[in-house]
PDB file of N, CA and C in Angstrom:
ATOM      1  N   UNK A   1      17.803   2.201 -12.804  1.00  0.00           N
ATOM      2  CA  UNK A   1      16.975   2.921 -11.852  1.00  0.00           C
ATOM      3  C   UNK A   1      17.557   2.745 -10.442  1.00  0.00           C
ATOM      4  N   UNK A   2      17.379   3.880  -9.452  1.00  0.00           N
ATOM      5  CA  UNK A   2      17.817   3.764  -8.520  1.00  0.00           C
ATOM      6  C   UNK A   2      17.078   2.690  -7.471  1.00  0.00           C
ATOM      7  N   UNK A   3      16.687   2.670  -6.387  1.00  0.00           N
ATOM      8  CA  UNK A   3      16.349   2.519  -5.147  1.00  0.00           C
ATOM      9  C   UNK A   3      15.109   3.116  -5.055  1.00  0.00           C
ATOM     10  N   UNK A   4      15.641   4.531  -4.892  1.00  0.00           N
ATOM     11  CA  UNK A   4      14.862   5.532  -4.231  1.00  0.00           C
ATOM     12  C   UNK A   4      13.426   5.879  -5.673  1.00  0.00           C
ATOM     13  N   UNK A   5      13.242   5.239  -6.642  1.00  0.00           N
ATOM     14  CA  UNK A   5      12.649   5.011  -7.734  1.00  0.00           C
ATOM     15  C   UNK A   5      11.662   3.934  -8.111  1.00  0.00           C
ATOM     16  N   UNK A   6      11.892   3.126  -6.288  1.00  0.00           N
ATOM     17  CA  UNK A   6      10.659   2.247  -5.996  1.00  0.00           C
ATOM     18  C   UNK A   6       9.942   2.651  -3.965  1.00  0.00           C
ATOM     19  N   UNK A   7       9.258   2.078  -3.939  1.00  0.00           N
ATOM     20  CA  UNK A   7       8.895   1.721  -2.962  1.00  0.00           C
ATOM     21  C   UNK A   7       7.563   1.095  -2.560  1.00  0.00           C
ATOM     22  N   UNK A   8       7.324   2.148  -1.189  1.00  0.00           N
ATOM     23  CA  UNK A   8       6.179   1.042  -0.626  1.00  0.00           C
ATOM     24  C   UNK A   8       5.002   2.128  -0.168  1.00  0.00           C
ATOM     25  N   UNK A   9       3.694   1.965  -0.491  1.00  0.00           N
ATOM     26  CA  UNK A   9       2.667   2.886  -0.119  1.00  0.00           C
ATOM     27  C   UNK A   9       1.817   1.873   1.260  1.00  0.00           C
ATOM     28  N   UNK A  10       1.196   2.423   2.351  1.00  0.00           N
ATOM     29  CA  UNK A  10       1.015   1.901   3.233  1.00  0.00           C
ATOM     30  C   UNK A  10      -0.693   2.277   3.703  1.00  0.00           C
ATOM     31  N   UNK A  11      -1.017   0.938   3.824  1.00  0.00           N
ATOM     32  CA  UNK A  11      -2.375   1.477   4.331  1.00  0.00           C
ATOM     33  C   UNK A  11      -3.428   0.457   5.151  1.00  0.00           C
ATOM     34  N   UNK A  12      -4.385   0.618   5.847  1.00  0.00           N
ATOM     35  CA  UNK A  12      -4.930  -0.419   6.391  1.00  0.00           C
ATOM     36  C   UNK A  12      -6.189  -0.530   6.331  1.00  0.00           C
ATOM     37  N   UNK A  13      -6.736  -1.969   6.856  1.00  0.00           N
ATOM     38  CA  UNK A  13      -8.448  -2.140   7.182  1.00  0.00           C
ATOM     39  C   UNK A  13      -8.531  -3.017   7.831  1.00  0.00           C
ATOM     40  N   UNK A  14      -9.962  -3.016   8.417  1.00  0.00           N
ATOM     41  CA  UNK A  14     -10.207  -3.393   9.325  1.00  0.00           C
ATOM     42  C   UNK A  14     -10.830  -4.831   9.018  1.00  0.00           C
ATOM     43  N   UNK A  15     -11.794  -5.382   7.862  1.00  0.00           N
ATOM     44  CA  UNK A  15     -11.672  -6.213   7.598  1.00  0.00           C
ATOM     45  C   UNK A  15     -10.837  -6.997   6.553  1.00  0.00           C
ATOM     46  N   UNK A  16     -10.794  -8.218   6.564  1.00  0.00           N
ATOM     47  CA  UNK A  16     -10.103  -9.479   5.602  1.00  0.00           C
ATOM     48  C   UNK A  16      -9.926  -9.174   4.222  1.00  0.00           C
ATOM     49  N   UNK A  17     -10.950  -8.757   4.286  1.00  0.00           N
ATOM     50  CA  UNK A  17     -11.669  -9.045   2.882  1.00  0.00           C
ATOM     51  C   UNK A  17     -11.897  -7.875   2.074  1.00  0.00           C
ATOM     52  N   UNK A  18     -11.551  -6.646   2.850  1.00  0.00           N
ATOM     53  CA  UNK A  18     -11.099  -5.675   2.299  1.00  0.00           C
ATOM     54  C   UNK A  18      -9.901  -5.591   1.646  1.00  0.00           C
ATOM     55  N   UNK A  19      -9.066  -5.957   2.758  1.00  0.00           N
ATOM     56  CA  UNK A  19      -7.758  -5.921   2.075  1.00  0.00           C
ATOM     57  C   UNK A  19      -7.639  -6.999   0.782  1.00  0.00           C
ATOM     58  N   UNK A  20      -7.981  -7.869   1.356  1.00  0.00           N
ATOM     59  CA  UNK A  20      -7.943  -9.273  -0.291  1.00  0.00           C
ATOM     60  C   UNK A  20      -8.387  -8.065  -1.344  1.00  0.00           C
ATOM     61  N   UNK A  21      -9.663  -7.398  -1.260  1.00  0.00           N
ATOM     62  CA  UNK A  21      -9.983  -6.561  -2.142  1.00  0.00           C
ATOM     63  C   UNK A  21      -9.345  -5.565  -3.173  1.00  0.00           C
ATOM     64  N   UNK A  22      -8.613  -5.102  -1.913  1.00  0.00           N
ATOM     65  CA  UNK A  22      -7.747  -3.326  -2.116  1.00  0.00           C
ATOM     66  C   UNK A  22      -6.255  -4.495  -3.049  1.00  0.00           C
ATOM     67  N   UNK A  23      -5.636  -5.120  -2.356  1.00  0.00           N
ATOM     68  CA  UNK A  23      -5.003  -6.027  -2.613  1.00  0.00           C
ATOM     69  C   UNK A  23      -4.944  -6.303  -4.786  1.00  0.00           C
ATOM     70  N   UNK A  24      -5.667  -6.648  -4.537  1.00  0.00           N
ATOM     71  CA  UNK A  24      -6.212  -7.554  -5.828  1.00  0.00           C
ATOM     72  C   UNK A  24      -6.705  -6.333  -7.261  1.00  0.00           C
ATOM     73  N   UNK A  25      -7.012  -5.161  -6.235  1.00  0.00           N
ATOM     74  CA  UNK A  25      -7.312  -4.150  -7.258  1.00  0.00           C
ATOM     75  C   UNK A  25      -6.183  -3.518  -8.049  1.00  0.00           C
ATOM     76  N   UNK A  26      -5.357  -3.105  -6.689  1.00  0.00           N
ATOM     77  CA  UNK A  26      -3.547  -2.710  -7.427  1.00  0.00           C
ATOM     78  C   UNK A  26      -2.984  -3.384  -8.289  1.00  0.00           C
ATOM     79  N   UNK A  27      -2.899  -5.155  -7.545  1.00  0.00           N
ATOM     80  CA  UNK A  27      -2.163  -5.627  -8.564  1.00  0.00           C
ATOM     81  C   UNK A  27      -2.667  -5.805 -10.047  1.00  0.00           C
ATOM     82  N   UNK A  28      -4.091  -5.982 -10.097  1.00  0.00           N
ATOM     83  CA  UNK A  28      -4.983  -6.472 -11.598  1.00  0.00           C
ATOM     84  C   UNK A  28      -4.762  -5.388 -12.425  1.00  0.00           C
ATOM     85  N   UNK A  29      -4.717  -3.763 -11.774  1.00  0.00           N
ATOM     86  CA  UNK A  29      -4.131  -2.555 -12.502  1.00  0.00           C
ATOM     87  C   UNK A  29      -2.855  -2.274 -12.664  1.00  0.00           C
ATOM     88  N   UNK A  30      -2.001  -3.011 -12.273  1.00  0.00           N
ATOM     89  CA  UNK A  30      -0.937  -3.436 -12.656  1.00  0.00           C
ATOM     90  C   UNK A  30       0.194  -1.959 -12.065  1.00  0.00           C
ATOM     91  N   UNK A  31      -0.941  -1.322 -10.522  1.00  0.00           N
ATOM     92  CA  UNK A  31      -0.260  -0.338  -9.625  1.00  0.00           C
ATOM     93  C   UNK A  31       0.539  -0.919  -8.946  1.00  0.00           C
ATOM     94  N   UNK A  32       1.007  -2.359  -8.631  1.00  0.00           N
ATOM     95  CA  UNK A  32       1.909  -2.493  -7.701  1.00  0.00           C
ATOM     96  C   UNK A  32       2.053  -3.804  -8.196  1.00  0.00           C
ATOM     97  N   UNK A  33       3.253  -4.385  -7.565  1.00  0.00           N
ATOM     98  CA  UNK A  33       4.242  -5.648  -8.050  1.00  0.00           C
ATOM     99  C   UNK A  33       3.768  -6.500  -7.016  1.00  0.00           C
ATOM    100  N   UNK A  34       3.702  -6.229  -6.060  1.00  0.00           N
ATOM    101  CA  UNK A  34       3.551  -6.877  -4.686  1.00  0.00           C
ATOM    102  C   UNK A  34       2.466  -6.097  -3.474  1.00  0.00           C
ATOM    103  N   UNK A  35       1.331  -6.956  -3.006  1.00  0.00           N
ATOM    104  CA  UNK A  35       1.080  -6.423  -1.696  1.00  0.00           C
ATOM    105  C   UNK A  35       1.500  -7.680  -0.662  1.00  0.00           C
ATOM    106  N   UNK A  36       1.715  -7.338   0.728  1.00  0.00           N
ATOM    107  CA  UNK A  36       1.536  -8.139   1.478  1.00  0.00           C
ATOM    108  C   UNK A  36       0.650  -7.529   2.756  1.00  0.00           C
ATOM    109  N   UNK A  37      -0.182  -8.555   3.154  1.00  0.00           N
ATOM    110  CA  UNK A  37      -1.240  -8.045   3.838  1.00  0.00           C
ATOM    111  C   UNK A  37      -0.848  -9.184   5.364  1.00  0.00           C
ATOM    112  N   UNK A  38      -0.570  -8.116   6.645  1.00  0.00           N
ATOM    113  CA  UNK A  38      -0.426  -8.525   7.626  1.00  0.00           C
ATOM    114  C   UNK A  38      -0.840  -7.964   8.747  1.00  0.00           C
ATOM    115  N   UNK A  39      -1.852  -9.159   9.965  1.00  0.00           N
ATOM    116  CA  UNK A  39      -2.652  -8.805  11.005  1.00  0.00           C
ATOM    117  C   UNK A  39      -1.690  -8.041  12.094  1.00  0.00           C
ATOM    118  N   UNK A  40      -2.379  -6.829  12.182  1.00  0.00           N
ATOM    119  CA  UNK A  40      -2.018  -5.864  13.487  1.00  0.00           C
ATOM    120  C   UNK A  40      -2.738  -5.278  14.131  1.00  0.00           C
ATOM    121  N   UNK A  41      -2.501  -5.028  15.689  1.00  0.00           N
ATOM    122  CA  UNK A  41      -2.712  -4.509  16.178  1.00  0.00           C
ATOM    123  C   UNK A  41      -3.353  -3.060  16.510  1.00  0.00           C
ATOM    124  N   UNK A  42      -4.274  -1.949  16.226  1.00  0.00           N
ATOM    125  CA  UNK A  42      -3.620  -0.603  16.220  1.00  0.00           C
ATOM    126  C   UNK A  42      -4.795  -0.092  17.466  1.00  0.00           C
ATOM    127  N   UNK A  43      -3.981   0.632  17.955  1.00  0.00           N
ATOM    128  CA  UNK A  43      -4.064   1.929  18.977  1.00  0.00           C
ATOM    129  C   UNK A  43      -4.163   3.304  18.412  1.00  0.00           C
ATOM    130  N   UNK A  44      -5.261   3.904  18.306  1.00  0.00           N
ATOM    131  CA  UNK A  44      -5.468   4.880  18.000  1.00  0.00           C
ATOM    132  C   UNK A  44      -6.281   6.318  18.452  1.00  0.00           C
ATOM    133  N   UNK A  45      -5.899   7.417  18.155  1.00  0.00           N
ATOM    134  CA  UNK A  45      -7.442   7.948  18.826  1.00  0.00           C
ATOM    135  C   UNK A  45      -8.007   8.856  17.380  1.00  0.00           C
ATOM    136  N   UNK A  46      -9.544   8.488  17.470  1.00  0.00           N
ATOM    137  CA  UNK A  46     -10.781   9.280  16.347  1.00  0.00           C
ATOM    138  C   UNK A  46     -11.701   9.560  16.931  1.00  0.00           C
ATOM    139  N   UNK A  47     -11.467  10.943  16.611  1.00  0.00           N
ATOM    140  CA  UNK A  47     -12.955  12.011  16.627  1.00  0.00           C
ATOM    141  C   UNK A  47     -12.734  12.102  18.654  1.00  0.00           C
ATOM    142  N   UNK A  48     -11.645  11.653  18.973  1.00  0.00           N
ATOM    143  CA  UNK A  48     -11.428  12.390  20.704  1.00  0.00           C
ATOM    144  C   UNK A  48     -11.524  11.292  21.571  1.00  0.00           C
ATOM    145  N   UNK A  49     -11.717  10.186  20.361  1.00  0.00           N
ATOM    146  CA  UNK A  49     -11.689   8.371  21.458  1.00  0.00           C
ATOM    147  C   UNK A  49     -10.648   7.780  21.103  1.00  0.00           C
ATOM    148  N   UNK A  50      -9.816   7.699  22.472  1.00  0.00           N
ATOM    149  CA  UNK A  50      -8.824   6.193  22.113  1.00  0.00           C
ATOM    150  C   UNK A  50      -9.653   5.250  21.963  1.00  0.00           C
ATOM    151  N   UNK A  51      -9.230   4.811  20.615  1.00  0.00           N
ATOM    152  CA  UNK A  51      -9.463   3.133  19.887  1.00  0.00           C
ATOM    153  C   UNK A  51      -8.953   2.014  19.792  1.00  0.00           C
ATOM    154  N   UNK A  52      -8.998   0.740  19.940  1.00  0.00           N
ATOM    155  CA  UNK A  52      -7.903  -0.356  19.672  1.00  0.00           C
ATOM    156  C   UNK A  52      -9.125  -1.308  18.357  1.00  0.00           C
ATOM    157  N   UNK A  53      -7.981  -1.971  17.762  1.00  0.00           N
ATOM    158  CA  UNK A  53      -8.974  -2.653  16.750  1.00  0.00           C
ATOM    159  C   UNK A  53      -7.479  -3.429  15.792  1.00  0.00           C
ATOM    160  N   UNK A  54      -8.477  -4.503  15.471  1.00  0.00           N
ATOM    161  CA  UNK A  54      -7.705  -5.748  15.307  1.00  0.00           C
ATOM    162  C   UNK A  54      -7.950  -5.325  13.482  1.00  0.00           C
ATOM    163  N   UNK A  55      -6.815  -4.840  12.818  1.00  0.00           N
ATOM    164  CA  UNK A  55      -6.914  -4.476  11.355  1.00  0.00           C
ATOM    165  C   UNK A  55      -5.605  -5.107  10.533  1.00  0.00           C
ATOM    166  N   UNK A  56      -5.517  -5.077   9.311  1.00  0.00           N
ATOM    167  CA  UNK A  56      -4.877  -5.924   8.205  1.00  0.00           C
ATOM    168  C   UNK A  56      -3.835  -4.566   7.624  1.00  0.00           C
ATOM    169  N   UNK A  57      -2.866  -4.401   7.747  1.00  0.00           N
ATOM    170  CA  UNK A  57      -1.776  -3.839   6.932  1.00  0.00           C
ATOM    171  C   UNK A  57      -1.503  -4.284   6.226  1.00  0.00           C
ATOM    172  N   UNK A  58      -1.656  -3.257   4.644  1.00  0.00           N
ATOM    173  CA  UNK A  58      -1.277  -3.793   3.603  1.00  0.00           C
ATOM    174  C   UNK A  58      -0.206  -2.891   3.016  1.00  0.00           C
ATOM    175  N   UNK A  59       1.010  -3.610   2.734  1.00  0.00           N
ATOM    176  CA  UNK A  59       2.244  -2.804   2.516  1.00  0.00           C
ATOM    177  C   UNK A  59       2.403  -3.035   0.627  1.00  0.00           C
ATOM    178  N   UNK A  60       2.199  -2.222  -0.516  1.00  0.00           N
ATOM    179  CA  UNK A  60       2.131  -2.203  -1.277  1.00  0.00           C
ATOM    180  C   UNK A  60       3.184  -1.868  -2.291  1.00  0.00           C
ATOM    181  N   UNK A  61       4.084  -2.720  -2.930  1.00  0.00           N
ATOM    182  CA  UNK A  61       5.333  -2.222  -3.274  1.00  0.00           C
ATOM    183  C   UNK A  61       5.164  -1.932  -4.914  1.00  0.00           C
ATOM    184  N   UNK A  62       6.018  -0.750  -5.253  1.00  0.00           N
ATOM    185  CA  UNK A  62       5.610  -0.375  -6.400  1.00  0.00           C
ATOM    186  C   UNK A  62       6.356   0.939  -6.729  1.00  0.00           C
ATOM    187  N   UNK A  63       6.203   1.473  -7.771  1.00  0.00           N
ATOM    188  CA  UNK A  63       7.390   2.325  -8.682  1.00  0.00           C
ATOM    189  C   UNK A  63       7.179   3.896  -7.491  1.00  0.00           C
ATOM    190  N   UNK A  64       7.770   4.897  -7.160  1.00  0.00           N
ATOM    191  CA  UNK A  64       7.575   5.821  -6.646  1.00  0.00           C
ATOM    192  C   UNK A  64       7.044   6.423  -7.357  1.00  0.00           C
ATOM    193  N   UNK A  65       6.967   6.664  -8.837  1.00  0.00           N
ATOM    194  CA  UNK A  65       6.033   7.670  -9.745  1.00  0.00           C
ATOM    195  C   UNK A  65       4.507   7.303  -9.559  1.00  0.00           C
ATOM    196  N   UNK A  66       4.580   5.881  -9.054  1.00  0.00           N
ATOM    197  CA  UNK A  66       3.286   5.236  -8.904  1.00  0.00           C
ATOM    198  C   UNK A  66       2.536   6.011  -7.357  1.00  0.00           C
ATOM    199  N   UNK A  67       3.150   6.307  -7.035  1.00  0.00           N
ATOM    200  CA  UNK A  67       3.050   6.902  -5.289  1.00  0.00           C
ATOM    201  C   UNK A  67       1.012   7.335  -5.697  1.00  0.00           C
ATOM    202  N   UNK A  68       1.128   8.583  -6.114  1.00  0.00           N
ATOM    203  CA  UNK A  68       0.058   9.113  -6.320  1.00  0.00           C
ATOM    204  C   UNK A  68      -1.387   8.375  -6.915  1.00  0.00           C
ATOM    205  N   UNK A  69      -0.952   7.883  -7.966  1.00  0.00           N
ATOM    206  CA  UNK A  69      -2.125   6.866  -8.763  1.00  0.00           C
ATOM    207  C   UNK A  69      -2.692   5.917  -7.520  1.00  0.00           C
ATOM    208  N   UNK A  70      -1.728   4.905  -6.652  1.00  0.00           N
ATOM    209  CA  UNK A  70      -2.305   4.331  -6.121  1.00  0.00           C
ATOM    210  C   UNK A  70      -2.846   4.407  -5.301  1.00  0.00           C
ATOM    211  N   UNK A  71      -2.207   5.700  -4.332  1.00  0.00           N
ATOM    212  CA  UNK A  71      -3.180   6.421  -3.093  1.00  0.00           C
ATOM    213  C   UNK A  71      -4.167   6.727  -3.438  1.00  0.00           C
ATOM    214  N   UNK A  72      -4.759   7.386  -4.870  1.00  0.00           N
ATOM    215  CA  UNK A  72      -6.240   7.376  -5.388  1.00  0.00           C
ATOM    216  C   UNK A  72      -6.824   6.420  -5.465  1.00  0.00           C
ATOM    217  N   UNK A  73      -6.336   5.740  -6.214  1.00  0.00           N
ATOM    218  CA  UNK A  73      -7.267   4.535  -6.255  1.00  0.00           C
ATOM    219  C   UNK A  73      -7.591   3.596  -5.075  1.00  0.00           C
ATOM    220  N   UNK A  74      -6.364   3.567  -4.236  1.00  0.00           N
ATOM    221  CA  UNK A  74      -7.229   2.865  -2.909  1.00  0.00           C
ATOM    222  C   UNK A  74      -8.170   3.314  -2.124  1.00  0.00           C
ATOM    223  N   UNK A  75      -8.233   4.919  -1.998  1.00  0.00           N
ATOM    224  CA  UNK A  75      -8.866   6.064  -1.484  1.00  0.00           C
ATOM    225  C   UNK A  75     -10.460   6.113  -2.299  1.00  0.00           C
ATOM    226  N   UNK A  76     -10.656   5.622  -3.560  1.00  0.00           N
ATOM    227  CA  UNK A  76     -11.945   5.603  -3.747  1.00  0.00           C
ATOM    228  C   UNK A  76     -12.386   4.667  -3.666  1.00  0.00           C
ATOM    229  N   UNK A  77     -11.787   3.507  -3.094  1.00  0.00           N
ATOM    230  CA  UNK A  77     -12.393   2.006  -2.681  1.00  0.00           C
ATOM    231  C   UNK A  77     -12.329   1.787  -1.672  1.00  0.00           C
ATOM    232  N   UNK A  78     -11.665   2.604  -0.627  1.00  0.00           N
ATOM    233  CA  UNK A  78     -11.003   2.586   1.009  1.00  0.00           C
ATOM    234  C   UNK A  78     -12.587   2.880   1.885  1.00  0.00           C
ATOM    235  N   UNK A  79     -13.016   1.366   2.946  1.00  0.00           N
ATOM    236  CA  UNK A  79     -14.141   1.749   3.599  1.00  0.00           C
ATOM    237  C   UNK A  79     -13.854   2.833   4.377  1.00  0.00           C
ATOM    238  N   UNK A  80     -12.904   3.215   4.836  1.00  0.00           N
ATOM    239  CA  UNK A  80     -12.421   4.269   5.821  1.00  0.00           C
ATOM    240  C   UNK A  80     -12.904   5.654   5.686  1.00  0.00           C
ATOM    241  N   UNK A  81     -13.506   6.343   6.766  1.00  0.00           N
ATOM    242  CA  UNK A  81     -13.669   7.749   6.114  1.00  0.00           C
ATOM    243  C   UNK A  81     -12.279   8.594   5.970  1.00  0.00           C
ATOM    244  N   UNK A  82     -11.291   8.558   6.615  1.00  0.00           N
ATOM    245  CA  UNK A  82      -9.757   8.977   6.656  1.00  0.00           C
ATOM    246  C   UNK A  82      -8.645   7.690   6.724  1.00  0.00           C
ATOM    247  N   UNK A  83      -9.035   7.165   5.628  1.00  0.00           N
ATOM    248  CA  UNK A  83      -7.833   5.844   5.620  1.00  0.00           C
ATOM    249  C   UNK A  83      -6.032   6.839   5.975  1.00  0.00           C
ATOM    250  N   UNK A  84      -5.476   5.244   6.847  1.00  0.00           N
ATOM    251  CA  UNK A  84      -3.924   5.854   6.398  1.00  0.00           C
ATOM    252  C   UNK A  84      -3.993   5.471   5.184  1.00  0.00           C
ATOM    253  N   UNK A  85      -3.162   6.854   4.420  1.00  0.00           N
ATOM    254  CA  UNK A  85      -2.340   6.604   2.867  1.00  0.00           C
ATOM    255  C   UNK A  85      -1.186   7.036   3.096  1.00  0.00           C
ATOM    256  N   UNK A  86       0.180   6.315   3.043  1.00  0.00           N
ATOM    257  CA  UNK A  86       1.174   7.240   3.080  1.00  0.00           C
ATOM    258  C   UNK A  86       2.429   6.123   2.530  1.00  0.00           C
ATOM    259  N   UNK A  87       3.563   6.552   1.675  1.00  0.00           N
ATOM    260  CA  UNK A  87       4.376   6.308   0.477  1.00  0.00           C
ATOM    261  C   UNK A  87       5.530   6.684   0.946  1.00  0.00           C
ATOM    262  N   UNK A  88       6.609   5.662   1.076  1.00  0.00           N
ATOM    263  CA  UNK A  88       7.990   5.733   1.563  1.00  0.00           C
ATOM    264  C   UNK A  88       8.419   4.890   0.325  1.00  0.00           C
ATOM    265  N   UNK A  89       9.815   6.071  -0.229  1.00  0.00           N
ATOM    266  CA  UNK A  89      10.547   5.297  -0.995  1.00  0.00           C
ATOM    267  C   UNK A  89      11.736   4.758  -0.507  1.00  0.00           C
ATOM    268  N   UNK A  90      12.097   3.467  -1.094  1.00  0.00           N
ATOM    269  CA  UNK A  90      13.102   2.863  -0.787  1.00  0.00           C
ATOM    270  C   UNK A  90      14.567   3.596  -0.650  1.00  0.00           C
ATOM    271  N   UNK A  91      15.325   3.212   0.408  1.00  0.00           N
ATOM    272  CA  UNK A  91      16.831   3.980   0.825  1.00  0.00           C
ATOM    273  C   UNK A  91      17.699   2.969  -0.016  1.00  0.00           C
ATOM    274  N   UNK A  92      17.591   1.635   0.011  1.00  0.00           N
ATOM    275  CA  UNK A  92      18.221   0.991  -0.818  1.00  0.00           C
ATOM    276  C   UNK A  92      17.564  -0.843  -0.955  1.00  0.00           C
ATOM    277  N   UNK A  93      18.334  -1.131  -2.311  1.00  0.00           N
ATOM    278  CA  UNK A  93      17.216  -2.404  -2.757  1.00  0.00           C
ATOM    279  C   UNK A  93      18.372  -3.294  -3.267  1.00  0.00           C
ATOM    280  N   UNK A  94      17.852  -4.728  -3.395  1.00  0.00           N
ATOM    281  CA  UNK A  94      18.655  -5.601  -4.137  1.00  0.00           C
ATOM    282  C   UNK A  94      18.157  -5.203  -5.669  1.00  0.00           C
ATOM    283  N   UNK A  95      18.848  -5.180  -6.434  1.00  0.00           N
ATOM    284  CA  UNK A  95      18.945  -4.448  -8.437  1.00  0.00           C
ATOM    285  C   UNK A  95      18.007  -5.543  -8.332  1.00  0.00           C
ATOM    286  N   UNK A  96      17.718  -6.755  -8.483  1.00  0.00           N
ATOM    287  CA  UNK A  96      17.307  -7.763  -9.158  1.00  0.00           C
ATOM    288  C   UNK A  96      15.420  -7.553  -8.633  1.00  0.00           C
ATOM    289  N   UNK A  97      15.385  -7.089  -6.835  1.00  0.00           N
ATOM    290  CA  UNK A  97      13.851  -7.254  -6.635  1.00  0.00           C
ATOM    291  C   UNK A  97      13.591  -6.000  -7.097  1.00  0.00           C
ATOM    292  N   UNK A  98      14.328  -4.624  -7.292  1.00  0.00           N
ATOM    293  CA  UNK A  98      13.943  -3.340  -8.268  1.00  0.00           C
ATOM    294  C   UNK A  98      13.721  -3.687  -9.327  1.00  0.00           C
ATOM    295  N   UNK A  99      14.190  -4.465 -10.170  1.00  0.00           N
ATOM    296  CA  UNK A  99      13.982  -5.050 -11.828  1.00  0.00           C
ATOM    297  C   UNK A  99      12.845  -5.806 -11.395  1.00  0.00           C
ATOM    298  N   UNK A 100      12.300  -6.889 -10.680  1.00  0.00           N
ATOM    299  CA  UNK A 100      11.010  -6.983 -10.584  1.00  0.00           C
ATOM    300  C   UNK A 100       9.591  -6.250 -10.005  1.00  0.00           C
ATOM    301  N   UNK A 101      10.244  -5.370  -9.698  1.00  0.00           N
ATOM    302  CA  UNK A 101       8.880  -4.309  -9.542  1.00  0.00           C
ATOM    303  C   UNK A 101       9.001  -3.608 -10.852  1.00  0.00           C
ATOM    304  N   UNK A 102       9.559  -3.541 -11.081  1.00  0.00           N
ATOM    305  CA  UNK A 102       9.702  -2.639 -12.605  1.00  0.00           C
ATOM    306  C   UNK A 102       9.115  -3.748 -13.413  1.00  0.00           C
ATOM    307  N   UNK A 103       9.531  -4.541 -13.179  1.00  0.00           N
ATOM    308  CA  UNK A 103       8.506  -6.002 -14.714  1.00  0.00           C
ATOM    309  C   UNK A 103       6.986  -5.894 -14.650  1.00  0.00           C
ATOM    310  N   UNK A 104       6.659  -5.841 -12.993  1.00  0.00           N
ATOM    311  CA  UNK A 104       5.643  -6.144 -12.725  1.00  0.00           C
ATOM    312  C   UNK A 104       4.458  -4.505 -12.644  1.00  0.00           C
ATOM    313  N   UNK A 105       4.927  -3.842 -12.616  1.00  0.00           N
ATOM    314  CA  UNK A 105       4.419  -2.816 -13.059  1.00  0.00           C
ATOM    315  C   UNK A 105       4.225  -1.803 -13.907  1.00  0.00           C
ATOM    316  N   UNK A 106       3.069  -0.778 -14.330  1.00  0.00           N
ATOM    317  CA  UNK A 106       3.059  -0.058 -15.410  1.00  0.00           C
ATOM    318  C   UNK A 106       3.855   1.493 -15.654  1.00  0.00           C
ATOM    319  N   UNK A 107       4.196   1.303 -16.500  1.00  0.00           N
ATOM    320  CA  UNK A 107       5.069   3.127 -16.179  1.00  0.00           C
ATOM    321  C   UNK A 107       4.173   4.020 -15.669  1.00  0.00           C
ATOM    322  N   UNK A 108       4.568   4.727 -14.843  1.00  0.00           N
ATOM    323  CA  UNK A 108       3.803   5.990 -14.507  1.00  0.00           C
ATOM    324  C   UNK A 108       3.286   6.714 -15.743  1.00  0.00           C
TER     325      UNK A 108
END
């Protein structure tokens, strides 16, 4: 498999414990190999207000066929009324951490 045959779907919240949540749901469904969940910053504007707010990025690594399945499924558990969802596949990978997303996840 190539590279471009894994990647990473991207998304955030605002609390902890969401993400532990969203987190824990992918991997137990066996949608992703890996999340890592890290505190940021974001600047934004909703509904015509700039916003700032202290939220959890969770970068979700996993097969690109997987792209779709998991944006659903975080999307019907996502407190957000317009969560980011959005899926970048990998340009290039070490073979060995591609063979472990591939172990660790289910075929499309």
């Amino acid at each position: 498999m190539t590279a471009a045959a894994f990647g990473v779907v991207t998304t955030t919240v605002s609390k902890p414990e969401d993400a532990e949540r969203l987190a824990e749901l992918v991997l137990s469904e066996k949608l992703a190999a890996c999340v890592q969940i890290l505190p940021i910053a974001s600047r934004y504007v909703w509904k015509g207000e700039k916003m700032q707010e202290q939220e959890r990025m969770l970068l979700i690594k996993t097969r690109a066929s997987l792209f779709d399945k998991v944006m659903a499924r975080i999307a019907q558990d996502h407190p957000y009324e317009t969560p980011e969802l959005v899926a970048t596949p990998f340009a290039a990978g070490a073979a060995g951490y591609l063979g472990w997303i591939a172990q660790n996840t289910k075929d499309a």
